[in-house]
PDB file of N, CA and C in Angstrom:
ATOM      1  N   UNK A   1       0.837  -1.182   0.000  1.00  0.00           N
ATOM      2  CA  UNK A   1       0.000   0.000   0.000  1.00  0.00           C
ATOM      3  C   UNK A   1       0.881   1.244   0.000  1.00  0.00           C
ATOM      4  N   UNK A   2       0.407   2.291  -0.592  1.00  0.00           N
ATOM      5  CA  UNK A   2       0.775   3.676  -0.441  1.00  0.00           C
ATOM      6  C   UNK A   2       0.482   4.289   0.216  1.00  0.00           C
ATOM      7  N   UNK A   3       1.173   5.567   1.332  1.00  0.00           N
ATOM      8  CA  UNK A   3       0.503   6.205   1.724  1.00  0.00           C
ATOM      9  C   UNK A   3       0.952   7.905   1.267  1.00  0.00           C
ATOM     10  N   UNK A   4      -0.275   8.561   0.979  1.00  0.00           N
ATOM     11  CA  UNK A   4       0.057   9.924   0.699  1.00  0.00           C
ATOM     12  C   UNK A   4      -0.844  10.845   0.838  1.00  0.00           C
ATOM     13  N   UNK A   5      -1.092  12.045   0.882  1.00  0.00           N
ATOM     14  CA  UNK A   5      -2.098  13.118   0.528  1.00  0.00           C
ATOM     15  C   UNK A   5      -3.637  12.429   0.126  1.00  0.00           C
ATOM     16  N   UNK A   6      -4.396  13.202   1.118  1.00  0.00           N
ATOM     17  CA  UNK A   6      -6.023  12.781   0.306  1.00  0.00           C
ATOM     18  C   UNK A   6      -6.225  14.249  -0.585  1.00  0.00           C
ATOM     19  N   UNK A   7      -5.440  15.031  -0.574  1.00  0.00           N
ATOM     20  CA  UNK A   7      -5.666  16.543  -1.645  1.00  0.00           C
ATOM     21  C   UNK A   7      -4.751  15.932  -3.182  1.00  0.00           C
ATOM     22  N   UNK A   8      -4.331  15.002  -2.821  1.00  0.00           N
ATOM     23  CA  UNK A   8      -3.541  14.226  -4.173  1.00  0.00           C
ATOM     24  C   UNK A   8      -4.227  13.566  -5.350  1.00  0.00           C
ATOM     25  N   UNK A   9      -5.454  12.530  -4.118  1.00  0.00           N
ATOM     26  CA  UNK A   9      -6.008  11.812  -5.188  1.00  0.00           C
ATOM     27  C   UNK A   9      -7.915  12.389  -4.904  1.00  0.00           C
ATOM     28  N   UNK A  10      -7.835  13.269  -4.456  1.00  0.00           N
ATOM     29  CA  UNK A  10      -9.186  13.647  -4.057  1.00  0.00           C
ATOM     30  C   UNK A  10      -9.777  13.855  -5.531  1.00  0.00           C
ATOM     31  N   UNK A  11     -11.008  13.690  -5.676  1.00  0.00           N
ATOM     32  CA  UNK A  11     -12.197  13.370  -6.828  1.00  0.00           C
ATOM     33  C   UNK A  11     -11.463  12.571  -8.202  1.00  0.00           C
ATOM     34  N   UNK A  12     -10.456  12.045  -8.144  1.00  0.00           N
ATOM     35  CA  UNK A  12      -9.778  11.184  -9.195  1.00  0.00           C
ATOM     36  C   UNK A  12     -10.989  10.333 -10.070  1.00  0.00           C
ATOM     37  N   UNK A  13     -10.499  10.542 -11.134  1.00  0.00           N
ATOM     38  CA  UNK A  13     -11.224   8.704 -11.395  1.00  0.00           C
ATOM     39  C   UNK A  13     -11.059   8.047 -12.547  1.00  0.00           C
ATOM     40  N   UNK A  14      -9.546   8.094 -12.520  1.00  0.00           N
ATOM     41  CA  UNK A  14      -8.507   7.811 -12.730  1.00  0.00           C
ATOM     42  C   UNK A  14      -7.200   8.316 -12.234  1.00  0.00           C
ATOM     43  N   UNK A  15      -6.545   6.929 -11.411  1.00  0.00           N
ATOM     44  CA  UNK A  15      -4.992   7.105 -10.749  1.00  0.00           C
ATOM     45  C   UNK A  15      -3.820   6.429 -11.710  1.00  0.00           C
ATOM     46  N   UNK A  16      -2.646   6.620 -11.937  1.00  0.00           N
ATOM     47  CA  UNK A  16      -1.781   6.067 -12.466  1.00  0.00           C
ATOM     48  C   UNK A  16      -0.742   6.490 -11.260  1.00  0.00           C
ATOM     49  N   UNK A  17       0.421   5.356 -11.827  1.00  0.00           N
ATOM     50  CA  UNK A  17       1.310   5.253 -10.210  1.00  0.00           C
ATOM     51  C   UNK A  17       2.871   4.976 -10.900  1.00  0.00           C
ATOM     52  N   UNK A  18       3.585   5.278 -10.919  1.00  0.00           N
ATOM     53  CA  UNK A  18       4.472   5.047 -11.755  1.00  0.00           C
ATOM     54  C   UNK A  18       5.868   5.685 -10.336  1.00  0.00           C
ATOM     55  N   UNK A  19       6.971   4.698 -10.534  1.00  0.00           N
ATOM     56  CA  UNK A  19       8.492   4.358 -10.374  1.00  0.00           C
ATOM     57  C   UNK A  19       9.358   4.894 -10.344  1.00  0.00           C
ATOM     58  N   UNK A  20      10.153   6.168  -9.734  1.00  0.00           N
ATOM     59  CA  UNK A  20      11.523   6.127 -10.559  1.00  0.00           C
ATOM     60  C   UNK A  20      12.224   5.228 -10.702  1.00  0.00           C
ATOM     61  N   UNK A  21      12.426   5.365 -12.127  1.00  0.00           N
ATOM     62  CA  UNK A  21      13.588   4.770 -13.197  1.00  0.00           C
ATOM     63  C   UNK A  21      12.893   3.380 -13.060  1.00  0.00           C
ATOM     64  N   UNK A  22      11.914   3.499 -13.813  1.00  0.00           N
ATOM     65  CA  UNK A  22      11.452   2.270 -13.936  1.00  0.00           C
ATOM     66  C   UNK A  22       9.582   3.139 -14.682  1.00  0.00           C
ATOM     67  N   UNK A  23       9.928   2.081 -16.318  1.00  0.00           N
ATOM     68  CA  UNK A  23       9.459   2.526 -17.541  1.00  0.00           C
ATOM     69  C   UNK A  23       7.675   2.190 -16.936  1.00  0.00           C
ATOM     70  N   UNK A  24       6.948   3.090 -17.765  1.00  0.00           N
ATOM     71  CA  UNK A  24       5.815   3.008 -17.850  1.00  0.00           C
ATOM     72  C   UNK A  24       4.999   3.068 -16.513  1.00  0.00           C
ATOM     73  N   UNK A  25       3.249   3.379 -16.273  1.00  0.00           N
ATOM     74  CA  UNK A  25       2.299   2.934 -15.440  1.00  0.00           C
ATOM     75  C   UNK A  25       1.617   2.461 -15.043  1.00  0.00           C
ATOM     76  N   UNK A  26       1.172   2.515 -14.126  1.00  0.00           N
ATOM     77  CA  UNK A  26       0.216   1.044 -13.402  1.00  0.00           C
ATOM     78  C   UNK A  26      -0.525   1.657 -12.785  1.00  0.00           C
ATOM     79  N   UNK A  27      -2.030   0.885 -12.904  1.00  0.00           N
ATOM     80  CA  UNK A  27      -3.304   1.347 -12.407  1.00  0.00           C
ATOM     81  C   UNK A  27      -3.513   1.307 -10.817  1.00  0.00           C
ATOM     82  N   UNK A  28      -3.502   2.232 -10.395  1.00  0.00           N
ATOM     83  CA  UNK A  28      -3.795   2.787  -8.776  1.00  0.00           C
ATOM     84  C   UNK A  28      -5.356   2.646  -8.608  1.00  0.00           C
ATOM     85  N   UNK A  29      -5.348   2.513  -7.417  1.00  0.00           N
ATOM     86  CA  UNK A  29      -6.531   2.381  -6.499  1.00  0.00           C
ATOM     87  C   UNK A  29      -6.607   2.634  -5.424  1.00  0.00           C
ATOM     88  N   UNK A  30      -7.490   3.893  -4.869  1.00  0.00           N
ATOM     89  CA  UNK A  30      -7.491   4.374  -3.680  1.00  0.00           C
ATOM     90  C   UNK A  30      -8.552   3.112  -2.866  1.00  0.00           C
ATOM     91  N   UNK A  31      -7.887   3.078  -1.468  1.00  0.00           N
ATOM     92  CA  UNK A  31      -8.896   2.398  -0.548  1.00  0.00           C
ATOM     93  C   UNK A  31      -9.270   2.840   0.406  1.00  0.00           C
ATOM     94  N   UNK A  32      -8.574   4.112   0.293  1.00  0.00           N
ATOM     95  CA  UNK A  32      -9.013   5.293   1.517  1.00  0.00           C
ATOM     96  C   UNK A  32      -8.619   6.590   1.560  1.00  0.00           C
ATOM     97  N   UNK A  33      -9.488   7.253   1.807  1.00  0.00           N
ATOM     98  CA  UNK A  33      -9.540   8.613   1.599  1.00  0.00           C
ATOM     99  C   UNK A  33      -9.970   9.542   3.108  1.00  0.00           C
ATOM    100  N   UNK A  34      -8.735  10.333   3.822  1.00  0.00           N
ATOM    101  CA  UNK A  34      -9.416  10.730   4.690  1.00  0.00           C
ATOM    102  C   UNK A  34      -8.911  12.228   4.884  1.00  0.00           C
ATOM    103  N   UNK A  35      -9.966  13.561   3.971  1.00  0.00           N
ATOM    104  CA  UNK A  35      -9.411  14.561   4.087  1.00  0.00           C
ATOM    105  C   UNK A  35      -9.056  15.237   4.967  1.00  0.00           C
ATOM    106  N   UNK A  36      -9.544  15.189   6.296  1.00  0.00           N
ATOM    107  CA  UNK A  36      -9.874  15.624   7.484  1.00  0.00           C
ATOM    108  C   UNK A  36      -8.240  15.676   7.842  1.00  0.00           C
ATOM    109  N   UNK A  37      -7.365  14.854   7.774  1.00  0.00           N
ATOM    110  CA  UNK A  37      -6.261  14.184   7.683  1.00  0.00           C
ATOM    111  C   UNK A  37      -5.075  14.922   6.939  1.00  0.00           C
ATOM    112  N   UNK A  38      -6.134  14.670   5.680  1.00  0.00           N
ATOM    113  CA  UNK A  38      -4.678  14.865   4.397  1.00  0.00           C
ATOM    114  C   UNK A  38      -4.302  13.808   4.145  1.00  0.00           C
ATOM    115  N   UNK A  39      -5.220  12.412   4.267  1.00  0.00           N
ATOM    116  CA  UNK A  39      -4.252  11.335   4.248  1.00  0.00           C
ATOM    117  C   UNK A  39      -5.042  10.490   3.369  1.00  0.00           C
ATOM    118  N   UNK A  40      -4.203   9.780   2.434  1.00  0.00           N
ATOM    119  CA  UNK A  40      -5.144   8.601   1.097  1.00  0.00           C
ATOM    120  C   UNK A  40      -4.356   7.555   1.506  1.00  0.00           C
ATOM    121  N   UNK A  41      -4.730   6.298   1.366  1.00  0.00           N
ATOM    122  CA  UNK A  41      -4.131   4.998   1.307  1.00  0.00           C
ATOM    123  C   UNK A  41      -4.535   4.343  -0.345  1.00  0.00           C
ATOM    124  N   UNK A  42      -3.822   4.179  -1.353  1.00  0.00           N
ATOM    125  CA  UNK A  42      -3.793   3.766  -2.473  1.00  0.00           C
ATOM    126  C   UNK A  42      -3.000   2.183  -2.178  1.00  0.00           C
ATOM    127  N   UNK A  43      -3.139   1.752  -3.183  1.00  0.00           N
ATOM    128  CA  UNK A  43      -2.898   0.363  -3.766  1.00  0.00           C
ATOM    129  C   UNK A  43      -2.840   0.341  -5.511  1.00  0.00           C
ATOM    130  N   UNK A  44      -1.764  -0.823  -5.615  1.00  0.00           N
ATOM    131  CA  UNK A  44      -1.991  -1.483  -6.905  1.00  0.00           C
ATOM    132  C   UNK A  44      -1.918  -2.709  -6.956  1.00  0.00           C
ATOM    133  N   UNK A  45      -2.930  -3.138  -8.196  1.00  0.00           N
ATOM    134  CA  UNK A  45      -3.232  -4.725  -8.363  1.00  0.00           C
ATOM    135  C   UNK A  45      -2.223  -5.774  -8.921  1.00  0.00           C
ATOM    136  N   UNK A  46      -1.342  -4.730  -9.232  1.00  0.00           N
ATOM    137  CA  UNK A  46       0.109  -5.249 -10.602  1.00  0.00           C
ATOM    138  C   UNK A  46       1.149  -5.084  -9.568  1.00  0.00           C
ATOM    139  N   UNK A  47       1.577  -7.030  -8.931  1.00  0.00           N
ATOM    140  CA  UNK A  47       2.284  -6.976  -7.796  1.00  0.00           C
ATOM    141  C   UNK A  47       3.615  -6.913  -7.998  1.00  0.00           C
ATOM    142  N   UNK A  48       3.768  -6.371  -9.856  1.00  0.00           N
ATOM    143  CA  UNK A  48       5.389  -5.782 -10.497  1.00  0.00           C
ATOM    144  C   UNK A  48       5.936  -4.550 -10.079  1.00  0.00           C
ATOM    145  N   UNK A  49       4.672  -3.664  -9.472  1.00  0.00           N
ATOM    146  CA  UNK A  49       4.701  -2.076  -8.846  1.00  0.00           C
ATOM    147  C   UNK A  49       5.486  -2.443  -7.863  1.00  0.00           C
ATOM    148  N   UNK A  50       5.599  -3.353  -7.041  1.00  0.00           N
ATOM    149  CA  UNK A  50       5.905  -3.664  -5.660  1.00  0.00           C
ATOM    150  C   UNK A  50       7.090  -4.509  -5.904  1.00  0.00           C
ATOM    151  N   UNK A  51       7.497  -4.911  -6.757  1.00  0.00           N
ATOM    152  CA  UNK A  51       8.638  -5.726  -6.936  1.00  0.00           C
ATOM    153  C   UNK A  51       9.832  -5.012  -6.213  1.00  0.00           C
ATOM    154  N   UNK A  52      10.689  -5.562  -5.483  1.00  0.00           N
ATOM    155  CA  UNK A  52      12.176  -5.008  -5.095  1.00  0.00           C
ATOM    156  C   UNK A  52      11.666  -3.820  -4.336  1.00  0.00           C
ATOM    157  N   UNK A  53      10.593  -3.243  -3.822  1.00  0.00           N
ATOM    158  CA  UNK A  53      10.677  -2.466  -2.801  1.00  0.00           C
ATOM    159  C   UNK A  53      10.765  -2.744  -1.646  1.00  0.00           C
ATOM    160  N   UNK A  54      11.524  -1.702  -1.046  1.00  0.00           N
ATOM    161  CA  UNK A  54      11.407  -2.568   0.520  1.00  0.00           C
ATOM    162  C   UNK A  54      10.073  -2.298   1.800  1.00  0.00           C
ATOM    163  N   UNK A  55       9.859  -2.642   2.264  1.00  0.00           N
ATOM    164  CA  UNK A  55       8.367  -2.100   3.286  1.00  0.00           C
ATOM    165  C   UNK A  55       9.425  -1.229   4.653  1.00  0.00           C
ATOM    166  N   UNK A  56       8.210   0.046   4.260  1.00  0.00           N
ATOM    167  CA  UNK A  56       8.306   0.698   5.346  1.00  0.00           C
ATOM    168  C   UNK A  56       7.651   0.403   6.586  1.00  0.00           C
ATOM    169  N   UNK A  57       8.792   0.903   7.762  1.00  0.00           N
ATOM    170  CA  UNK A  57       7.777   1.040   9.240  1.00  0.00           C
ATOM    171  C   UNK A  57       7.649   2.380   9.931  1.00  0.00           C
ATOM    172  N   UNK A  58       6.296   2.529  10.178  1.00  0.00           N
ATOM    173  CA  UNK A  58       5.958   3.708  10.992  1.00  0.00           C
ATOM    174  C   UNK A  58       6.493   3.689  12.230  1.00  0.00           C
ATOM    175  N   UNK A  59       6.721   4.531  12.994  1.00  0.00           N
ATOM    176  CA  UNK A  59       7.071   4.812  14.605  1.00  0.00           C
ATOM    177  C   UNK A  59       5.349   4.745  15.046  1.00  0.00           C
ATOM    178  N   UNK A  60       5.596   4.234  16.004  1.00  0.00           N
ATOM    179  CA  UNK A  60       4.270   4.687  17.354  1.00  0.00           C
ATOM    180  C   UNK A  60       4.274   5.748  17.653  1.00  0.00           C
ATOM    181  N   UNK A  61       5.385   6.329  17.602  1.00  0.00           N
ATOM    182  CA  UNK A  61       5.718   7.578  18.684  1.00  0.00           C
ATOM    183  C   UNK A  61       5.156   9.363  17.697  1.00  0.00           C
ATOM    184  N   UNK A  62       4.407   9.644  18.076  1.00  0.00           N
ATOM    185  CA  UNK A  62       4.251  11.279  17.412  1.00  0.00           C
ATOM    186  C   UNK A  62       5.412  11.854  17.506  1.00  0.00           C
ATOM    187  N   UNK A  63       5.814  12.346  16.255  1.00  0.00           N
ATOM    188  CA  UNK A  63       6.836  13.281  16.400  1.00  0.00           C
ATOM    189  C   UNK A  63       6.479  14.584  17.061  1.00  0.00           C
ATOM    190  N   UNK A  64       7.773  15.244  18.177  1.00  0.00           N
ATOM    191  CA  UNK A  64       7.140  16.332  19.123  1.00  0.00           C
ATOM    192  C   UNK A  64       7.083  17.605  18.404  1.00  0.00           C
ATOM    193  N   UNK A  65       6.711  18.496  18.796  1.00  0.00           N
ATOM    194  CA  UNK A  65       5.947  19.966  17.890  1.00  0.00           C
ATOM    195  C   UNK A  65       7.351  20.700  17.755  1.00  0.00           C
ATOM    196  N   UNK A  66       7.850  20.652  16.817  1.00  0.00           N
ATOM    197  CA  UNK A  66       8.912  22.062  15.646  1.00  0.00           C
ATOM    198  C   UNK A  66       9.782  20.335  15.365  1.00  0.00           C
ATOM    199  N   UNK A  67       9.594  19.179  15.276  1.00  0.00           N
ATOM    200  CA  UNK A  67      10.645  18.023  14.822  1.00  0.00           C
ATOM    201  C   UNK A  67      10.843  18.187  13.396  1.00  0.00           C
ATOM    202  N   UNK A  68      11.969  18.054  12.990  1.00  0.00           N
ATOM    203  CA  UNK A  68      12.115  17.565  11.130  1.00  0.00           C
ATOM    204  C   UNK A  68      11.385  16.225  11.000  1.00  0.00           C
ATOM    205  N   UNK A  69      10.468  16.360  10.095  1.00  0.00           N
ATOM    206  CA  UNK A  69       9.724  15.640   9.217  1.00  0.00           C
ATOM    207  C   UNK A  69      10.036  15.748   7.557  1.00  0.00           C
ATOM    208  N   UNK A  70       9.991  14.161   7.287  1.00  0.00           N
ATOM    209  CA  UNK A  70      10.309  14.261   5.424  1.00  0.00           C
ATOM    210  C   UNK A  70       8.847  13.635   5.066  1.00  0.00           C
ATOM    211  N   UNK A  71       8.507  13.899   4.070  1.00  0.00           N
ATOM    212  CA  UNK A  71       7.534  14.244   3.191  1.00  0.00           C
ATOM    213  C   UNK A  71       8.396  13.754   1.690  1.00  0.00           C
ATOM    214  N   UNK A  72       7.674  12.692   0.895  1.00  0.00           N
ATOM    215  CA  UNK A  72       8.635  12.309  -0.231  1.00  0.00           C
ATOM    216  C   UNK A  72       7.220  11.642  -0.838  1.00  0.00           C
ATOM    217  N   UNK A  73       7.671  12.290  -2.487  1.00  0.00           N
ATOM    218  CA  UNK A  73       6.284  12.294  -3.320  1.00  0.00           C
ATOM    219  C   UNK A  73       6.481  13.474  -4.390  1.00  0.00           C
ATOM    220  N   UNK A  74       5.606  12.962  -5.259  1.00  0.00           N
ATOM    221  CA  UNK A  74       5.529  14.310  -6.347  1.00  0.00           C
ATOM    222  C   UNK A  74       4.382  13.689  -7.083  1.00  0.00           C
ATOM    223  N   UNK A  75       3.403  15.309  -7.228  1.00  0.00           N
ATOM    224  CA  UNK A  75       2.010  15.499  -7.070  1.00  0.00           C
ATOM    225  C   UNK A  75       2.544  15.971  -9.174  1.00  0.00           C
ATOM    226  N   UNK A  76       1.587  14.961 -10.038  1.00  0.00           N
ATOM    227  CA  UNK A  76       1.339  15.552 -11.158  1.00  0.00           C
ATOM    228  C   UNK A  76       0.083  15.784 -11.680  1.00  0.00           C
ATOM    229  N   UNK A  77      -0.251  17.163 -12.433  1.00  0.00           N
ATOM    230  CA  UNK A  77      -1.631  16.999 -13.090  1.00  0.00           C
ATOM    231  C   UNK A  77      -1.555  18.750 -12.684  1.00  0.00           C
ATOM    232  N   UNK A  78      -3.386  18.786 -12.706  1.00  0.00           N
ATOM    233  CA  UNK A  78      -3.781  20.343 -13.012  1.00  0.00           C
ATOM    234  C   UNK A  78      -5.024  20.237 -11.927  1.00  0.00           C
ATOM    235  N   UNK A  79      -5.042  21.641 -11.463  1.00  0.00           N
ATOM    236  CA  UNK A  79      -5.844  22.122 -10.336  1.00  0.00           C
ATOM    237  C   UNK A  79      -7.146  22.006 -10.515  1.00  0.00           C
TER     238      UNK A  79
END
């Protein structure tokens, strides 16, 4: 699963999901959408998207108020 922005894939209907360095796209599917948040959970059905990645783990822990946070993603299309 993906996780990113619900202002990313909000009223989509059609997602494409694509790789760096790695040719062509693959059909996305949101399974959750929670704007309140800012937060979408996407998926893809083409388990080649997922090939050789490694799985991330979240912390339990909230990061405390002024912490560095990364944010990694890039938003394409029109407003």
């Amino acid at each position: 699963m993906i996780l990113t922005n619900s202002h990313v894939v909000r009223n989509t209907c059609s997602l494409r999901l694509s790789r760096h360095g790695q040719p062509g796209t693959f059909d996305g599917r949101v399974l959750c959408d929670a704007p309140m948040v800012d937060l979408a959970l996407v998926t893809c059905d083409d388990p080649d998207f997922f090939e050789g990645l490694e799985q991330v783990s979240f912390s339990t822990d909230v990061p405390a108020l002024g912490s560095n946070v990364i944010a990694v993603g890039r938003w394409v299309g029109a407003l």
